[in-house]
PDB file of N, CA and C in Angstrom:
ATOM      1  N   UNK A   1      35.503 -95.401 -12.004  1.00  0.00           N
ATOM      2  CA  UNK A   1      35.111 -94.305 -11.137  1.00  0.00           C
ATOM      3  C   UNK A   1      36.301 -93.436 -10.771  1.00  0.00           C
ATOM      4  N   UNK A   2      37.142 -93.979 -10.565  1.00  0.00           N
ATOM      5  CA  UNK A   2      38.542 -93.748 -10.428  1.00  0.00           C
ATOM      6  C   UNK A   2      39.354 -92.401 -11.487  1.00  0.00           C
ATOM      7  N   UNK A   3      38.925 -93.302 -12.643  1.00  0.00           N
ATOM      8  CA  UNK A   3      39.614 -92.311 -13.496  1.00  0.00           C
ATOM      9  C   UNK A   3      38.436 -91.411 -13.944  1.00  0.00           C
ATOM     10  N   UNK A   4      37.621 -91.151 -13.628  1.00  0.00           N
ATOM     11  CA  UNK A   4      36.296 -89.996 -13.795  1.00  0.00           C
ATOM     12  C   UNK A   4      37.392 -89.207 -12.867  1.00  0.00           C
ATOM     13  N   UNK A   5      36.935 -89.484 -11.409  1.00  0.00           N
ATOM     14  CA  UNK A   5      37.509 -88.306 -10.433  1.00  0.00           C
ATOM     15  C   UNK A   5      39.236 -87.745 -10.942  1.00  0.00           C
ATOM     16  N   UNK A   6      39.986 -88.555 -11.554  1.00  0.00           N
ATOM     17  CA  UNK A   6      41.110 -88.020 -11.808  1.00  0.00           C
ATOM     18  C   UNK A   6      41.091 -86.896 -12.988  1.00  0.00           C
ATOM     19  N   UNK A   7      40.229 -87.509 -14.120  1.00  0.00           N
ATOM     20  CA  UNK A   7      39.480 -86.398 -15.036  1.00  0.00           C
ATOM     21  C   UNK A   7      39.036 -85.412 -14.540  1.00  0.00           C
ATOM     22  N   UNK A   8      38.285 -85.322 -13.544  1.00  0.00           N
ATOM     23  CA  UNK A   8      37.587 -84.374 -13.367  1.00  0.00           C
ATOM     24  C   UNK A   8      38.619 -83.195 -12.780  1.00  0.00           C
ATOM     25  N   UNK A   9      39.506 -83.927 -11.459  1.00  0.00           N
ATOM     26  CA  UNK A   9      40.461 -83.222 -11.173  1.00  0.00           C
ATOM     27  C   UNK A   9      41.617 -82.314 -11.930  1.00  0.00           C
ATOM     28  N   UNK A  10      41.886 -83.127 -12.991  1.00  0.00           N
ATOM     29  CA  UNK A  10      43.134 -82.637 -14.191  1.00  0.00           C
ATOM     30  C   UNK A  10      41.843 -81.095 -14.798  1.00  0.00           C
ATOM     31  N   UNK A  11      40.842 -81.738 -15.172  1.00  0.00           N
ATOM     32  CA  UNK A  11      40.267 -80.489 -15.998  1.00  0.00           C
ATOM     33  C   UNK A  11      40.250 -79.396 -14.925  1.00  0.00           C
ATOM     34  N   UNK A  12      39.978 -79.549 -13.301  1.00  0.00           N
ATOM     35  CA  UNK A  12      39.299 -78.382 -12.604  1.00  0.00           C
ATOM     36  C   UNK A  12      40.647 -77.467 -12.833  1.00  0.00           C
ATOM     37  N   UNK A  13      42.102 -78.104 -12.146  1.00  0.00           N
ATOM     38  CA  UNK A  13      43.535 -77.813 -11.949  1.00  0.00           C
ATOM     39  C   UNK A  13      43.915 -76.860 -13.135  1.00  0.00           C
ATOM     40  N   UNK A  14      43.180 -77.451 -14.724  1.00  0.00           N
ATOM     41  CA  UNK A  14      43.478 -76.831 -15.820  1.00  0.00           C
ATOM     42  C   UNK A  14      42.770 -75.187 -16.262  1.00  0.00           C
ATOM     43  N   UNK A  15      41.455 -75.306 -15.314  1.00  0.00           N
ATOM     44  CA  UNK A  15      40.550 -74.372 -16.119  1.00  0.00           C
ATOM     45  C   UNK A  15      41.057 -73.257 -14.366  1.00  0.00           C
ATOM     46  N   UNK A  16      41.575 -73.652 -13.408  1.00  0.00           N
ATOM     47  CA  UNK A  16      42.252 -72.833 -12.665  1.00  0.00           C
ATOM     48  C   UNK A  16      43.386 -72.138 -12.986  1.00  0.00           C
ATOM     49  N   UNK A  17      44.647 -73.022 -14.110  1.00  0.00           N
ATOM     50  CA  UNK A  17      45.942 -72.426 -14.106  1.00  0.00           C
ATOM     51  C   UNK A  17      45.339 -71.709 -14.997  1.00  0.00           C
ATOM     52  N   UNK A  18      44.142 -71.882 -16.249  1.00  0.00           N
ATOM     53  CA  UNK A  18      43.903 -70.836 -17.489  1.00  0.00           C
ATOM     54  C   UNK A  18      43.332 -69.361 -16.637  1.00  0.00           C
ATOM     55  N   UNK A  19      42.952 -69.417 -15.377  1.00  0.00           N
ATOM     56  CA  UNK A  19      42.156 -68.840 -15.117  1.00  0.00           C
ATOM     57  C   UNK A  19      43.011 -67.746 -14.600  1.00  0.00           C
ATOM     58  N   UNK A  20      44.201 -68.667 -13.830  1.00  0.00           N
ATOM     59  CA  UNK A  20      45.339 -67.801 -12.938  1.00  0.00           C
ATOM     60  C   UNK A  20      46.110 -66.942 -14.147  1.00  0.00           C
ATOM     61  N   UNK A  21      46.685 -67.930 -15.441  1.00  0.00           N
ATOM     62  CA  UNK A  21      47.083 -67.262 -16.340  1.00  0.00           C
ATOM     63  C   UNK A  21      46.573 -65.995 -17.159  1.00  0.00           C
ATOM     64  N   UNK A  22      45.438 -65.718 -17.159  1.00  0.00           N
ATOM     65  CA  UNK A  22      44.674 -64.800 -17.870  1.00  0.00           C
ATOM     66  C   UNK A  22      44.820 -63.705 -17.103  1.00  0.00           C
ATOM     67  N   UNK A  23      44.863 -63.644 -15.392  1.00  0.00           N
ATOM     68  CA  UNK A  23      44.234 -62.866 -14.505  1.00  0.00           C
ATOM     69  C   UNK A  23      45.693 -62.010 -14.561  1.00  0.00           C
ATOM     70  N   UNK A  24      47.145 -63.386 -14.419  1.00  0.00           N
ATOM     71  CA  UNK A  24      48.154 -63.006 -14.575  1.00  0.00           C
ATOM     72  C   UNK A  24      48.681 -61.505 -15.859  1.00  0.00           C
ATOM     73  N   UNK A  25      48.334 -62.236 -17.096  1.00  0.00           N
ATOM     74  CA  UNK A  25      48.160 -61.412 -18.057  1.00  0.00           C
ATOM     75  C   UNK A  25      47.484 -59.588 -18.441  1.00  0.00           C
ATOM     76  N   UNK A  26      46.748 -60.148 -17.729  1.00  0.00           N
ATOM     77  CA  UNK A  26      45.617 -58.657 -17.804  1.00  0.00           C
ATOM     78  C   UNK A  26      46.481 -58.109 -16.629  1.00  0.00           C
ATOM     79  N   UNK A  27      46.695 -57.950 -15.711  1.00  0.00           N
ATOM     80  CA  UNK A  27      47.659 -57.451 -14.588  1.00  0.00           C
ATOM     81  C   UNK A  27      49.022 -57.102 -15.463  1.00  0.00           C
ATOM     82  N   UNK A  28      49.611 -57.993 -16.127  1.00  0.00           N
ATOM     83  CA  UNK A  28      51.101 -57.106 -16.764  1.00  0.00           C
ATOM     84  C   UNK A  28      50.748 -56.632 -18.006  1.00  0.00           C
ATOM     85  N   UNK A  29      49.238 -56.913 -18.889  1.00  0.00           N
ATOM     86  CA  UNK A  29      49.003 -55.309 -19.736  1.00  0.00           C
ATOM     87  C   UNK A  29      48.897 -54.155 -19.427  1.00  0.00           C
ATOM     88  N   UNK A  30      48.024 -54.087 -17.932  1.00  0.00           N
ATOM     89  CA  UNK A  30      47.572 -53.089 -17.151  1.00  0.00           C
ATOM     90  C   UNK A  30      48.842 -52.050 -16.555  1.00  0.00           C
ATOM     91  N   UNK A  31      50.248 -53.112 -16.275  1.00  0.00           N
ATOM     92  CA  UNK A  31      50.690 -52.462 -15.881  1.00  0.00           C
ATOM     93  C   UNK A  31      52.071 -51.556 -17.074  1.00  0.00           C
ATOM     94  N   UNK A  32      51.744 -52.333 -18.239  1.00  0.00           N
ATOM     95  CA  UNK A  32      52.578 -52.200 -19.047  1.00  0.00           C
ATOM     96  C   UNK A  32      52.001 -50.399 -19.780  1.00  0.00           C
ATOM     97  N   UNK A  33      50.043 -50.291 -19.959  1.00  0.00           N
ATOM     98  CA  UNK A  33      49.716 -49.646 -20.080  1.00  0.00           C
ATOM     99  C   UNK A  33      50.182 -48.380 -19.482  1.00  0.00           C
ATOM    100  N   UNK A  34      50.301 -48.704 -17.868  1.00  0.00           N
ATOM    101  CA  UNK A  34      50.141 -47.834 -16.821  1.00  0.00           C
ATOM    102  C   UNK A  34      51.772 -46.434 -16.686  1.00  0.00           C
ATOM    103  N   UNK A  35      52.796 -47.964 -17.157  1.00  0.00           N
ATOM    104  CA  UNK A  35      53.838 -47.549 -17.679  1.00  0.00           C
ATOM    105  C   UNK A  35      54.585 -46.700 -19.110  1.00  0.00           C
ATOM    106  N   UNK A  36      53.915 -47.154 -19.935  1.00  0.00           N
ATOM    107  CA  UNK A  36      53.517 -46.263 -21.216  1.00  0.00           C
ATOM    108  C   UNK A  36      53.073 -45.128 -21.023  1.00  0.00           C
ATOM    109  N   UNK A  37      52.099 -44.568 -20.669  1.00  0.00           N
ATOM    110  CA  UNK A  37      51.155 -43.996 -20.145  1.00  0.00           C
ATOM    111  C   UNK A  37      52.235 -42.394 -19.386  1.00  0.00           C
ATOM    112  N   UNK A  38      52.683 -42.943 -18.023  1.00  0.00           N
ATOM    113  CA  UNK A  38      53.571 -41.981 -17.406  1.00  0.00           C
ATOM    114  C   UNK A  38      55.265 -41.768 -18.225  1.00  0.00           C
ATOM    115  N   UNK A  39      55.588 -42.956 -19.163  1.00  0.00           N
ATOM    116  CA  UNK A  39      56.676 -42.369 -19.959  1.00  0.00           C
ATOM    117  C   UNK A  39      56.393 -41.006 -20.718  1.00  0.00           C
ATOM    118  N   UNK A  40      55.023 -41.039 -21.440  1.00  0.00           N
ATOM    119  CA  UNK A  40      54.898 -40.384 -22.361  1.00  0.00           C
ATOM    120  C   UNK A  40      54.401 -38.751 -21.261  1.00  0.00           C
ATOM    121  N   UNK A  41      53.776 -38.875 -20.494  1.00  0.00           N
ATOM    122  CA  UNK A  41      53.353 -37.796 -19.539  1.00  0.00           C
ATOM    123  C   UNK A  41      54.558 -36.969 -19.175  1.00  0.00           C
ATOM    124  N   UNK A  42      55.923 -38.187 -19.252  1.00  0.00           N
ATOM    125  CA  UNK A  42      57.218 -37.287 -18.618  1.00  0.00           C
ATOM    126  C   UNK A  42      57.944 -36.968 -19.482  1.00  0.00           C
ATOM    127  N   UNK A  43      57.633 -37.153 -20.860  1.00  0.00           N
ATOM    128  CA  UNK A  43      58.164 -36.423 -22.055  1.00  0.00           C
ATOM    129  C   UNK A  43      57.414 -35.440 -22.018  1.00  0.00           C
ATOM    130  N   UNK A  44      56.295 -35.198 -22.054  1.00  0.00           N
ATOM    131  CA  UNK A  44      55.106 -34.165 -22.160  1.00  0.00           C
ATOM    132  C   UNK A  44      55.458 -33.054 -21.335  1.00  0.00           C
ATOM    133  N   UNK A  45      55.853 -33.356 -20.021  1.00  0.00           N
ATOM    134  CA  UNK A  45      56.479 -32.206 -19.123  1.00  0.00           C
ATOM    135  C   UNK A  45      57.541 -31.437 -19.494  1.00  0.00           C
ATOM    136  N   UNK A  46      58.433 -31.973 -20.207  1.00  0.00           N
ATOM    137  CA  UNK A  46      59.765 -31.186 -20.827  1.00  0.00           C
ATOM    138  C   UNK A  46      59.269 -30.996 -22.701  1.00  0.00           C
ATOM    139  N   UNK A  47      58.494 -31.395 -23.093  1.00  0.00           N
ATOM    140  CA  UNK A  47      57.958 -30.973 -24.538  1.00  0.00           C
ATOM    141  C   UNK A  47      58.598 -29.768 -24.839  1.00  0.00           C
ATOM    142  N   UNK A  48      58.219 -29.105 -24.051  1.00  0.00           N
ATOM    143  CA  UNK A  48      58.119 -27.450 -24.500  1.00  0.00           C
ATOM    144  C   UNK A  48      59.683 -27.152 -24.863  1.00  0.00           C
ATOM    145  N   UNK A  49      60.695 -27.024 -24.249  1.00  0.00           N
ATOM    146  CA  UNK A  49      62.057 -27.253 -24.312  1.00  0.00           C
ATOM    147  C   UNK A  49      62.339 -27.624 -25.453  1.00  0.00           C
ATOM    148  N   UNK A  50      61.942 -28.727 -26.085  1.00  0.00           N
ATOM    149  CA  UNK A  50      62.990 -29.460 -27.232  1.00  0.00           C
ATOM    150  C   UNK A  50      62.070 -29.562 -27.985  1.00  0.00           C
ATOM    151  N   UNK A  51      62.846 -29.499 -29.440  1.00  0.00           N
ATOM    152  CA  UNK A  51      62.409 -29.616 -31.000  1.00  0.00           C
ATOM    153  C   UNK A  51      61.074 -30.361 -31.125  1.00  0.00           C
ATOM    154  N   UNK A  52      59.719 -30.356 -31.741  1.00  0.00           N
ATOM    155  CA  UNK A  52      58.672 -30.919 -32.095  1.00  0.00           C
ATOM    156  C   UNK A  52      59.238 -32.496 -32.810  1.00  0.00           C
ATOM    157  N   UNK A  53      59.858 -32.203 -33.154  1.00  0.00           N
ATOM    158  CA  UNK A  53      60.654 -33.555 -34.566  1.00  0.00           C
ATOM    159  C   UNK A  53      60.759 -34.250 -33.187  1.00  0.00           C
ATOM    160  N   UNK A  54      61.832 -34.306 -32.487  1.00  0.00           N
ATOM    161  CA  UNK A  54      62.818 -34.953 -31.446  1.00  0.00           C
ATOM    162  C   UNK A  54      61.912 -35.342 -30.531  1.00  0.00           C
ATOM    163  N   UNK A  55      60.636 -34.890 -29.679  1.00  0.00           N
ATOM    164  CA  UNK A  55      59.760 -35.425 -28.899  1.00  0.00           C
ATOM    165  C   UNK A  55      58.707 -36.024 -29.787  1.00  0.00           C
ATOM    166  N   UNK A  56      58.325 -35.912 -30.939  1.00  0.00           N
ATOM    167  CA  UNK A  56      57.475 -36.976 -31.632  1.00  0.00           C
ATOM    168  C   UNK A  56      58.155 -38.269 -31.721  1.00  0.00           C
ATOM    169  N   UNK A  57      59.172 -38.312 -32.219  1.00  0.00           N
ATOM    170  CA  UNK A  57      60.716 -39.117 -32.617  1.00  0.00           C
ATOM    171  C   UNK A  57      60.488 -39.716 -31.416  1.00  0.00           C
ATOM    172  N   UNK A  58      60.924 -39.205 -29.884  1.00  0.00           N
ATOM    173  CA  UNK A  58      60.884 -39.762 -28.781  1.00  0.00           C
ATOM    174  C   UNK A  58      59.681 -40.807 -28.499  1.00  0.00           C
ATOM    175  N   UNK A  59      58.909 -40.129 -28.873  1.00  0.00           N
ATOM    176  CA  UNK A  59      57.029 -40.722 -28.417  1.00  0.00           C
ATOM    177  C   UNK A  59      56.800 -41.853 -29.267  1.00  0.00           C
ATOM    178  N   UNK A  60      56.819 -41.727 -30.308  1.00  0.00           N
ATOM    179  CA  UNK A  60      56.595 -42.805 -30.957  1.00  0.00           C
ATOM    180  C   UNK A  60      57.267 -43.741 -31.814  1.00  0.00           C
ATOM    181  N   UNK A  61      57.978 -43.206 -32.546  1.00  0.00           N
ATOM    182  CA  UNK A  61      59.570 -43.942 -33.583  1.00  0.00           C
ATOM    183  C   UNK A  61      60.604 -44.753 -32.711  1.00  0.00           C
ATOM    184  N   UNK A  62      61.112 -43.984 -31.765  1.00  0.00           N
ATOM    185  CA  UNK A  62      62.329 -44.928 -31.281  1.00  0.00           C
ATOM    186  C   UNK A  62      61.879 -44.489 -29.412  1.00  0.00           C
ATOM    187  N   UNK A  63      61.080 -45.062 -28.946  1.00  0.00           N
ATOM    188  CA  UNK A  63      60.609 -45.176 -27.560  1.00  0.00           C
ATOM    189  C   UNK A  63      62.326 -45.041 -26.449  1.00  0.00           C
ATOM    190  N   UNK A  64      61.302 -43.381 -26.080  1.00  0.00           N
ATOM    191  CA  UNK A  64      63.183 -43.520 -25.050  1.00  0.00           C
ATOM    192  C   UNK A  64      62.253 -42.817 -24.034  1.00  0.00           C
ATOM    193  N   UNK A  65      62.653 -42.771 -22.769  1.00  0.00           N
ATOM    194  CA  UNK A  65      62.469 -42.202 -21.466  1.00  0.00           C
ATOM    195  C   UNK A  65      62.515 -40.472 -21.607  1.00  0.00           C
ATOM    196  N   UNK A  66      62.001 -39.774 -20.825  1.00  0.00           N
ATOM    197  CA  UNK A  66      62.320 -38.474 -20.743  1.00  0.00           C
ATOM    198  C   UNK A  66      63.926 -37.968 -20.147  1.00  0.00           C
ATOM    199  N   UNK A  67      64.228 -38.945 -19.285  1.00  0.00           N
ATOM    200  CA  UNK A  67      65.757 -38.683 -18.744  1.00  0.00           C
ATOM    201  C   UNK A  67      66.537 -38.650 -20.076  1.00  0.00           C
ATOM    202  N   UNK A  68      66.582 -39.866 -20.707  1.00  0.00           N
ATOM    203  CA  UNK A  68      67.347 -40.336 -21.858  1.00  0.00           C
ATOM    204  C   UNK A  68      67.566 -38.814 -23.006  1.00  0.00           C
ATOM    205  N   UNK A  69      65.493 -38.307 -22.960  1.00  0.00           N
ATOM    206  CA  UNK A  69      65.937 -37.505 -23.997  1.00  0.00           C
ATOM    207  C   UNK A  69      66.820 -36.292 -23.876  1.00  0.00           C
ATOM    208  N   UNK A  70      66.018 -35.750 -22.272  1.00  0.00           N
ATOM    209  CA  UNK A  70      66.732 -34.800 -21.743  1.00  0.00           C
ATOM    210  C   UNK A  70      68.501 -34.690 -21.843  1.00  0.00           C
ATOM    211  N   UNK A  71      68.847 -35.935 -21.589  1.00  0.00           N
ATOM    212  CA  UNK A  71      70.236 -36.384 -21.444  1.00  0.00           C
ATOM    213  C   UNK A  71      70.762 -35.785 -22.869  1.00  0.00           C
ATOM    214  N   UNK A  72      70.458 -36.593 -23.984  1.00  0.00           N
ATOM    215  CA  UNK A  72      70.925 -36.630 -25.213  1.00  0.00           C
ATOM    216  C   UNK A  72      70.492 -35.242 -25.193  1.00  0.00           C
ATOM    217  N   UNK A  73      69.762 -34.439 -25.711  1.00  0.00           N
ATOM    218  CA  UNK A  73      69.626 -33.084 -25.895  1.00  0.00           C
ATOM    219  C   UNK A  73      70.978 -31.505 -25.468  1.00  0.00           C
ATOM    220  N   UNK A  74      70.880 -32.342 -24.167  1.00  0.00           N
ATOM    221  CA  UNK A  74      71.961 -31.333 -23.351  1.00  0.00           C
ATOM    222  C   UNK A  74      73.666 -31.729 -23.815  1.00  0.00           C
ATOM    223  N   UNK A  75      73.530 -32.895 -24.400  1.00  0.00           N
ATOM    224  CA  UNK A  75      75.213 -33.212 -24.938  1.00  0.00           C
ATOM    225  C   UNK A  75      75.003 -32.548 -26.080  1.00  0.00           C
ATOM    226  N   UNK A  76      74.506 -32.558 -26.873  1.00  0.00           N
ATOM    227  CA  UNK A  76      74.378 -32.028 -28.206  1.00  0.00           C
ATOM    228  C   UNK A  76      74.350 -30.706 -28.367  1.00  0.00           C
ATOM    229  N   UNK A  77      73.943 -30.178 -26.835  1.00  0.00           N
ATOM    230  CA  UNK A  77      73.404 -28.806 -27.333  1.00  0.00           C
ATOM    231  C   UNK A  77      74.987 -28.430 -26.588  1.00  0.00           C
ATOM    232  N   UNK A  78      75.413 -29.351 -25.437  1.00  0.00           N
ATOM    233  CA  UNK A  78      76.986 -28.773 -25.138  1.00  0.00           C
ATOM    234  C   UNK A  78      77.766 -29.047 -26.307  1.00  0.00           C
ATOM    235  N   UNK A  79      77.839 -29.886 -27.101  1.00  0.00           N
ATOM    236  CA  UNK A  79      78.450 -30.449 -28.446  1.00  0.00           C
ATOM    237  C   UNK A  79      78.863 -28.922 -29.422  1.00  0.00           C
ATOM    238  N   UNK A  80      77.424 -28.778 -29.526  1.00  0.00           N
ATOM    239  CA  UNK A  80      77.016 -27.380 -30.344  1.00  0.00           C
ATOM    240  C   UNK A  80      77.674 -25.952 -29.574  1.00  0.00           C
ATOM    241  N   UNK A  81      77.418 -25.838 -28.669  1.00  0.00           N
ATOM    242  CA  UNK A  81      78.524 -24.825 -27.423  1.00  0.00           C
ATOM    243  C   UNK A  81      79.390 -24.523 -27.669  1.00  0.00           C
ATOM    244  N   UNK A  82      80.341 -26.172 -27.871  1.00  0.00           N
ATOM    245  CA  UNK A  82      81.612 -26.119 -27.823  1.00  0.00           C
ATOM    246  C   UNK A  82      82.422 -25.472 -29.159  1.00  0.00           C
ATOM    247  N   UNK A  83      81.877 -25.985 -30.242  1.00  0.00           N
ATOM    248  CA  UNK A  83      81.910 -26.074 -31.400  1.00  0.00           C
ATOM    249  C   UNK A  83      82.035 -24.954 -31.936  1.00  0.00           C
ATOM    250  N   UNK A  84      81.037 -23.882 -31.095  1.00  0.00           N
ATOM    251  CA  UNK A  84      80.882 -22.710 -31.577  1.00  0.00           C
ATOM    252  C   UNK A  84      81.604 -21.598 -30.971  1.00  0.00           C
ATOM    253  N   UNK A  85      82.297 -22.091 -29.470  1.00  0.00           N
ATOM    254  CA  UNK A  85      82.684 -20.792 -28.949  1.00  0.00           C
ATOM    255  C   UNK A  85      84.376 -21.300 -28.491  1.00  0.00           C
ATOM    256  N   UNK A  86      84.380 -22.606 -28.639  1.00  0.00           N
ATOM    257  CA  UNK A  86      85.828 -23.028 -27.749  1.00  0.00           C
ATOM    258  C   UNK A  86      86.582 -23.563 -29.477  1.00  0.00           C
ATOM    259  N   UNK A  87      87.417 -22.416 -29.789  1.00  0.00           N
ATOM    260  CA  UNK A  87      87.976 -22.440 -31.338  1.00  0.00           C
ATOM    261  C   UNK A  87      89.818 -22.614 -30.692  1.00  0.00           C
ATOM    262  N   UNK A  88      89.757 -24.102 -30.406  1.00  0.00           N
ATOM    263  CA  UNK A  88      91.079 -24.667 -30.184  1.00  0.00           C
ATOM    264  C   UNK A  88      91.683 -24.458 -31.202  1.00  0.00           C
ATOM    265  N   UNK A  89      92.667 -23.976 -31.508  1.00  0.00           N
ATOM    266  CA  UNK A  89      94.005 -23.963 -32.536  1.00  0.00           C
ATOM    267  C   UNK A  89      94.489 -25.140 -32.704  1.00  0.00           C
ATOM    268  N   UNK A  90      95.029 -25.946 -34.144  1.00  0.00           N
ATOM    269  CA  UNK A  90      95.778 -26.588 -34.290  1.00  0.00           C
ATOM    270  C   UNK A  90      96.895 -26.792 -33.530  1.00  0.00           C
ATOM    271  N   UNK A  91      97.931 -27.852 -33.257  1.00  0.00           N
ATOM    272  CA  UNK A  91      99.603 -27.413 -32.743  1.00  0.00           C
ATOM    273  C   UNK A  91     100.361 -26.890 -34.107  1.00  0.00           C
ATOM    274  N   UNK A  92      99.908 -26.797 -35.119  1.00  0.00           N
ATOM    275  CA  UNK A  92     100.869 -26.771 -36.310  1.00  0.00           C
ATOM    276  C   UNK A  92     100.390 -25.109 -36.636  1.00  0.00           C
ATOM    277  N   UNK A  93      99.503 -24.524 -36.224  1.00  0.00           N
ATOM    278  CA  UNK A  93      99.591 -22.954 -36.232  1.00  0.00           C
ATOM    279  C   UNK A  93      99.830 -22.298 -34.942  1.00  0.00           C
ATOM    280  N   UNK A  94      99.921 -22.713 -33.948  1.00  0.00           N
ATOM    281  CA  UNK A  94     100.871 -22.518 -32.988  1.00  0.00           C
ATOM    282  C   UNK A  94     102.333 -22.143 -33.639  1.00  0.00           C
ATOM    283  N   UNK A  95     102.782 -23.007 -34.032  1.00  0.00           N
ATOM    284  CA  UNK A  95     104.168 -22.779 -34.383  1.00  0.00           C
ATOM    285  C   UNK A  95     104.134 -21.922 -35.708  1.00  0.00           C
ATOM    286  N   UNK A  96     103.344 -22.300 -36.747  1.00  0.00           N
ATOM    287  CA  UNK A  96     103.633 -21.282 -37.763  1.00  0.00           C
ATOM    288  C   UNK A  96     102.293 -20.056 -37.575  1.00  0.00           C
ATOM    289  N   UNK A  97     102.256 -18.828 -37.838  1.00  0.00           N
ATOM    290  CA  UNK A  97     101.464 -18.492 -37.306  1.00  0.00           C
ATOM    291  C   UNK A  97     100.854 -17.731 -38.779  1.00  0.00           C
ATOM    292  N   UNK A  98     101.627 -17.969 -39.580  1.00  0.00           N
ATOM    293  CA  UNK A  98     101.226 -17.561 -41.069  1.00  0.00           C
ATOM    294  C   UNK A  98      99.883 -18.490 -41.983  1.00  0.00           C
TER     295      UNK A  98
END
């Protein structure tokens, strides 16, 4: 009789933790969804700004934040700035100027 009630107990304990575990689960898809979801909304807000390639790229290929892209965009585009308007001289035509 003994080990009935201990059976019975182990199964109730078991079909509770499956129960807690599942409930657990569906709660961090939901929130994983929820999170996906507003990454892509806050790329969507700055879309317009940057290259079609580079926010698809963002969205789906290599998953980055809207800060991230924003970030990377604005070095590149200072990169490109620089490149184009700040024409540092060598030190070796400094001195020769031929």
């Amino acid at each position: 009789m003994i080990i009935k009630q201990i059976k019975d107990l182990f199964e109730a304990i078991q079909a509770f933790r499956t129960q807690d575990l599942k409930a657990d689960y569906e709660k961090r898809i939901q929130s994983a969804i929820v999170s996906e979801r507003r990454r892509i909304e806050q790329i969507d807000e700055i879309a317009d700004r940057l290259p079609p390639d580079v926010v698809k790229k963002a969205k789906y290929e290599d998953p980055r934040t809207a800060e991230e892209l924003a970030y990377d965009f604005k070095m590149a585009e200072r990169e490109r700035y620089v490149a184009a308007h700040l024409c540092i001289p060598k030190p070796d035509s400094l001195l020769n100027p031929n």
